[in-house]
C-alpha atoms as a PDB file:
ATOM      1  CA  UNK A   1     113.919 102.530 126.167  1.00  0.00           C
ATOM      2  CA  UNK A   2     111.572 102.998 123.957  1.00  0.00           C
ATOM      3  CA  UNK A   3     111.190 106.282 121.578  1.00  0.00           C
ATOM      4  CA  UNK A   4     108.141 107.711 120.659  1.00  0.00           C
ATOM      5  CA  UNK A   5     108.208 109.653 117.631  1.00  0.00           C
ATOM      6  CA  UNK A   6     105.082 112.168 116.173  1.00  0.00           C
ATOM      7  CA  UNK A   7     104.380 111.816 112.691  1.00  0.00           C
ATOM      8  CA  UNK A   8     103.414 114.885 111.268  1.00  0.00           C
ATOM      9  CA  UNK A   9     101.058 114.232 108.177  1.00  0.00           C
ATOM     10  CA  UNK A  10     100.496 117.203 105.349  1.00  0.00           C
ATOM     11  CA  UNK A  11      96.983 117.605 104.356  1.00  0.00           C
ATOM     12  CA  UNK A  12      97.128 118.453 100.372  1.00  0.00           C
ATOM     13  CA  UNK A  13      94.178 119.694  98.923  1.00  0.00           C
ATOM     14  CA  UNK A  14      92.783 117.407  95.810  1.00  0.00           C
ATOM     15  CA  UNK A  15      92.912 119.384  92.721  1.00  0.00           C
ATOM     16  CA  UNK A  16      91.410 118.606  88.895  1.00  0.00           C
ATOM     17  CA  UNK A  17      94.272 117.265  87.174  1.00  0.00           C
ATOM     18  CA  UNK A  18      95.480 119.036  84.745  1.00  0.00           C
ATOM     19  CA  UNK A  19      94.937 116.271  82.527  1.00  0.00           C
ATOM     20  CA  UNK A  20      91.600 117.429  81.058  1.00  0.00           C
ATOM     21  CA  UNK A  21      89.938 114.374  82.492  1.00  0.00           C
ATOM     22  CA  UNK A  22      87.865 115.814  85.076  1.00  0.00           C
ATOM     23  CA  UNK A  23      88.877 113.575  87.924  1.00  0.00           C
ATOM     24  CA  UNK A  24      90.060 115.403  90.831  1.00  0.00           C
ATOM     25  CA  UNK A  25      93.414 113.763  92.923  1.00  0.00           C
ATOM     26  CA  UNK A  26      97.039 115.727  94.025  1.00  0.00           C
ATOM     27  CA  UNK A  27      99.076 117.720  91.510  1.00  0.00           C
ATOM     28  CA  UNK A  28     102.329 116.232  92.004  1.00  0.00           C
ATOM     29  CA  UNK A  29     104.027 119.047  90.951  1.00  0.00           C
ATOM     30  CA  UNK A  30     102.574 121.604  93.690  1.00  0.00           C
ATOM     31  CA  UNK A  31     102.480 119.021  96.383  1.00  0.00           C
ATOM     32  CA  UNK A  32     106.280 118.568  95.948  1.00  0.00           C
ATOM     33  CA  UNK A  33     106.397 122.542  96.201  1.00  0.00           C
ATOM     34  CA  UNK A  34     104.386 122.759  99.267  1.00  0.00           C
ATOM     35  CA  UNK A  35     106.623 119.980 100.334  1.00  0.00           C
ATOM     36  CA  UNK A  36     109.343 121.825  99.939  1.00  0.00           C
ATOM     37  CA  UNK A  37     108.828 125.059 100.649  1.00  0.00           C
ATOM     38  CA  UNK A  38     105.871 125.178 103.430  1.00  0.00           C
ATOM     39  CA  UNK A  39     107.340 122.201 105.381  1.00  0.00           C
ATOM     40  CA  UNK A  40     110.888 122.296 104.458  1.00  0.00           C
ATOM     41  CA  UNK A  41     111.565 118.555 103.391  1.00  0.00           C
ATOM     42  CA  UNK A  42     114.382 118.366 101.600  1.00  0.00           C
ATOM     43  CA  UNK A  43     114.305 114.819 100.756  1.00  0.00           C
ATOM     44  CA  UNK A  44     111.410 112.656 100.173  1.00  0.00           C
ATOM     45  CA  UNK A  45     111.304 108.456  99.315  1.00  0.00           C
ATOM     46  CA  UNK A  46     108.412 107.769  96.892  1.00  0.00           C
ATOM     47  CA  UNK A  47     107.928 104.279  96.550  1.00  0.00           C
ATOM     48  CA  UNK A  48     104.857 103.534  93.746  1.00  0.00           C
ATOM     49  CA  UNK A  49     104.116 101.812  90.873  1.00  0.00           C
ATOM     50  CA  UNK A  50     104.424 103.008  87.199  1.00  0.00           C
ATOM     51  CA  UNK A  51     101.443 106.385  87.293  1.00  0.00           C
ATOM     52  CA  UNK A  52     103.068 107.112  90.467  1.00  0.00           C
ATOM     53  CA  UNK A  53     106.902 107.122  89.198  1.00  0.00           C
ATOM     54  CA  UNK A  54     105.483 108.501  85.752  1.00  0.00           C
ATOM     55  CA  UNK A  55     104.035 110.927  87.235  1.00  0.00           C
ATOM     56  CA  UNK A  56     107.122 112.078  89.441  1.00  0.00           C
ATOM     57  CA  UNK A  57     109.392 111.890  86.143  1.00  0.00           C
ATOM     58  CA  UNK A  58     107.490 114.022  84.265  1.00  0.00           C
ATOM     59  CA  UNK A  59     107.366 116.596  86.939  1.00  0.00           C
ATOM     60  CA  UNK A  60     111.321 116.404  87.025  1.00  0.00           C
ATOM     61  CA  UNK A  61     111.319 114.914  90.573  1.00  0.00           C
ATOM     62  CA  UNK A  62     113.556 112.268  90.405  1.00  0.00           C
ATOM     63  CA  UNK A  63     116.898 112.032  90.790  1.00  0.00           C
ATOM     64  CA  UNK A  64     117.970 108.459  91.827  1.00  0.00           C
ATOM     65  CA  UNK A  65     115.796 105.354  91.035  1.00  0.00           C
ATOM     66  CA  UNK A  66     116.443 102.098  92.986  1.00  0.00           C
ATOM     67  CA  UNK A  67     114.810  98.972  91.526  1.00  0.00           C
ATOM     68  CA  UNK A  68     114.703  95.514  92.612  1.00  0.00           C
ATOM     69  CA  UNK A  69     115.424  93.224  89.106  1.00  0.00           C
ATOM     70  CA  UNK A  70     114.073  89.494  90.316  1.00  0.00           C
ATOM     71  CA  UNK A  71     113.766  86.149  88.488  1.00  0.00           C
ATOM     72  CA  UNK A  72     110.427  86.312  87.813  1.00  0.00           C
ATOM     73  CA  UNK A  73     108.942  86.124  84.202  1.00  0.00           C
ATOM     74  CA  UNK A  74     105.659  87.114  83.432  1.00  0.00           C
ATOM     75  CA  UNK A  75     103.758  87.754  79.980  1.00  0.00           C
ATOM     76  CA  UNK A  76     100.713  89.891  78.972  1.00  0.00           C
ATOM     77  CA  UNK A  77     100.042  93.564  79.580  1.00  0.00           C
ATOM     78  CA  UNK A  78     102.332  94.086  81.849  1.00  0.00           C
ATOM     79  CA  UNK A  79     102.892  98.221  82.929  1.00  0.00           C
ATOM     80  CA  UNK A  80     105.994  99.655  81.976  1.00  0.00           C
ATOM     81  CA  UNK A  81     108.120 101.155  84.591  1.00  0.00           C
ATOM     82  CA  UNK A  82     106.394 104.412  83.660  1.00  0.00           C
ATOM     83  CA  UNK A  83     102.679 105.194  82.730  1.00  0.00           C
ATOM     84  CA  UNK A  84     101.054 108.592  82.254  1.00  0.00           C
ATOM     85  CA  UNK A  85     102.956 111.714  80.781  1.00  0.00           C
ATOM     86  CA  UNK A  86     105.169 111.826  78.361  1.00  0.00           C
ATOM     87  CA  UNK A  87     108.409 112.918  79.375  1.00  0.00           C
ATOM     88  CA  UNK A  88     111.838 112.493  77.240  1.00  0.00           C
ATOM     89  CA  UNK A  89     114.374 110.221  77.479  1.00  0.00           C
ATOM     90  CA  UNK A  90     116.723 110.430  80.448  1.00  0.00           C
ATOM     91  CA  UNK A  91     119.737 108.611  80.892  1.00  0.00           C
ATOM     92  CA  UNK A  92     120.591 107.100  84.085  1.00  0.00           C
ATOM     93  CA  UNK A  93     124.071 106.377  85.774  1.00  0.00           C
ATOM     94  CA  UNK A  94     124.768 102.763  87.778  1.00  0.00           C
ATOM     95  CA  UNK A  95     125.874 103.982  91.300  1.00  0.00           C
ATOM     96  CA  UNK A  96     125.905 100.417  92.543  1.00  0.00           C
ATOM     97  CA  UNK A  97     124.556  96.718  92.015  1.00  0.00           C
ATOM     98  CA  UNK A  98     123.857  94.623  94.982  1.00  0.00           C
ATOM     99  CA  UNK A  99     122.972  90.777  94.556  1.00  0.00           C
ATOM    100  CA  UNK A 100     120.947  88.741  97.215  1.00  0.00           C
ATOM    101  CA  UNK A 101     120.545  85.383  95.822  1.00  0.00           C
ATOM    102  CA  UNK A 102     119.048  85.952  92.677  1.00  0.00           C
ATOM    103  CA  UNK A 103     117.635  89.395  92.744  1.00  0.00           C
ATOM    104  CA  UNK A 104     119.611  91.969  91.900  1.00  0.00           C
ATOM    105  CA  UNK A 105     119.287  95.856  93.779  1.00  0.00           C
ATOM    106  CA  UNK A 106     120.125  98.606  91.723  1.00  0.00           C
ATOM    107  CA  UNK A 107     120.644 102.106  92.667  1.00  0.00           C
ATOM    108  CA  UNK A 108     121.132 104.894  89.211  1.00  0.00           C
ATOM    109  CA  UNK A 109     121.544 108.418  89.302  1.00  0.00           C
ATOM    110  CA  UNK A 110     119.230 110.726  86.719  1.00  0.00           C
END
């Protein structure tokens, strides 16, 4: 049988960033709070690209990173893994290393 499920969806209000750009979008920082403390999730699965994860390091968010390595070489401008705020340097413990065919999955503990 089949199981229907509600998804709840939180409604953050946009903020200026505190970036001094002007633009207006979510405060990482206080939507992980409201997260946390006005719905009570306790553990949350960001998947992004480098503002995003940038963005969620800087705030001191993140405490395991999984990342797909494939065989796939590209030049140019390429993003890091992290744009936007500076942060410092965090080092990151190997918790395991999957291979499936020639991509490797990584999971690391911050």
């Amino acid at each position: 049988p089949e199981t229907a499920t509600r998804l709840r969806v939180a409604r953050l209000p946009e903020v200026e960033l505190p970036d001094g750009s002007g633009e207006r979008g979510i405060d990482i920082a206080e939507a992980l709070r409201y997260l946390r403390h006005e719905r009570g999730i306790r553990a949350l699965l960001c998947e992004g690209g480098p503002h995003l994860h940038g963005q969620l390091q800087a705030a001191g968010a993140v405490d395991e990173l999984f990342m797909t390595v494939g065989p796939r070489l590209t030049g140019g401008g390429a993003p890091r893994l992290t744009e936007g705020p500076s942060f410092g340097p965090r080092d990151a413990q190997l918790a395991w290393l999957l291979r499936h065919d020639s991509e490797l999955l990584t999971r690391y503990i911050l």
